[in-house]
Protein backbone atom coordinates (compact mmCIF):
# COMPACT_ATOMS: atom_id res chain seq x y z
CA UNK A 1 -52.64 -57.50 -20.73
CA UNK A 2 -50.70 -54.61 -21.34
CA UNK A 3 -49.81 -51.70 -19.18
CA UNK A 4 -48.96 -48.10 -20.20
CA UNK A 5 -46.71 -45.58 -18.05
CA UNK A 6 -46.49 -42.34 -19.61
CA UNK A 7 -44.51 -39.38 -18.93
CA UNK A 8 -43.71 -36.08 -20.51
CA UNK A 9 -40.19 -37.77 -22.61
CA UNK A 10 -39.93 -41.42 -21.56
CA UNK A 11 -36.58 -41.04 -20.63
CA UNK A 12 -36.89 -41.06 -17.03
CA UNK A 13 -40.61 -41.55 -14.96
CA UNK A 14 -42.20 -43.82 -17.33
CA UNK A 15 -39.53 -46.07 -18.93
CA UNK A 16 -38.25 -46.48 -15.02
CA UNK A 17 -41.93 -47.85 -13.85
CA UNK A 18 -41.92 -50.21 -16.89
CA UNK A 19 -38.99 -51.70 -15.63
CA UNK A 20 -39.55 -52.36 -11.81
CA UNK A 21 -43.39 -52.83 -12.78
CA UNK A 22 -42.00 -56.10 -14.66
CA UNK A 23 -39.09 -56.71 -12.75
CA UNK A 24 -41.67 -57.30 -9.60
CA UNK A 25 -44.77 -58.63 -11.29
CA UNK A 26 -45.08 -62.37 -10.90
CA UNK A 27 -48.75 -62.43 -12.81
CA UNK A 28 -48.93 -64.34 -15.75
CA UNK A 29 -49.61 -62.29 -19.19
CA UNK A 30 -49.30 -59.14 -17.79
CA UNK A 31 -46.63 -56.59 -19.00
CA UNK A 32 -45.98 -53.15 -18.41
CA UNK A 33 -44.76 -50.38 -21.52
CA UNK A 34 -43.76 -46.93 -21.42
CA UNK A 35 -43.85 -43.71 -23.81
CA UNK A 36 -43.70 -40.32 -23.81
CA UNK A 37 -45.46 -37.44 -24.72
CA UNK A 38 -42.76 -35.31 -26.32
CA UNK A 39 -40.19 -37.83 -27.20
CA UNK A 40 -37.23 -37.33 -29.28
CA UNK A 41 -36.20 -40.68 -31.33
CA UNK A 42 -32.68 -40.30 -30.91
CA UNK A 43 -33.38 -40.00 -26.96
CA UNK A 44 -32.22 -42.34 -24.29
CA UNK A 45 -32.73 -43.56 -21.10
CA UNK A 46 -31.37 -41.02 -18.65
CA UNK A 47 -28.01 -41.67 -17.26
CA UNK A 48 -29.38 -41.31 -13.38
CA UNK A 49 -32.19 -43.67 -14.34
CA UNK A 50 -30.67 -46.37 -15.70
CA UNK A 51 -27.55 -46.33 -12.76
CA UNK A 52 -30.23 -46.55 -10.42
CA UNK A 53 -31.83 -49.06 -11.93
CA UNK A 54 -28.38 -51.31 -12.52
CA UNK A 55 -27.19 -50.49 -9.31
CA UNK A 56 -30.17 -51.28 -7.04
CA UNK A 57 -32.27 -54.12 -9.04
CA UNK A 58 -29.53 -55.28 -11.66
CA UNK A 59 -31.80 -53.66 -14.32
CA UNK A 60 -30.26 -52.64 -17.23
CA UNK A 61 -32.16 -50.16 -19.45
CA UNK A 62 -29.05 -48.22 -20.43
CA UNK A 63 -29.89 -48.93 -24.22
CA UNK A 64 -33.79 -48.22 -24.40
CA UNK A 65 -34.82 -45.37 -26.49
């Protein structure tokens, strides 16, 4: 099963909750994704987000779009 997050430009609510949603989840065949609304393909993970993430939980999502 997959899960959605959604936020207004995935590069900072959503695409954060995709990655503690599967960095916690221990159940088997579920997943967690993320998008956007408005999204720009040339857009990136925010620079906050993804320091947070590293620095707290390892995480790296520095390179998601």
């Amino acid at each position: 099963m997959k899960i959605l997050f959604i936020c207004t430009g995935n590069t900072c609510r959503s695409n954060m909750a995709e990655a503690l949603f599967n960095y916690h989840c221990t159940l088997e065949n579920i997943s967690a994704i993320s998008a956007g609304l408005f999204t720009n393909p040339s857009s990136k993970t925010s620079a906050h987000t993804s320091s947070l993430l590293k620095d707290k939980y390892n995480i790296d999502i520095s390179e998601r779009n």
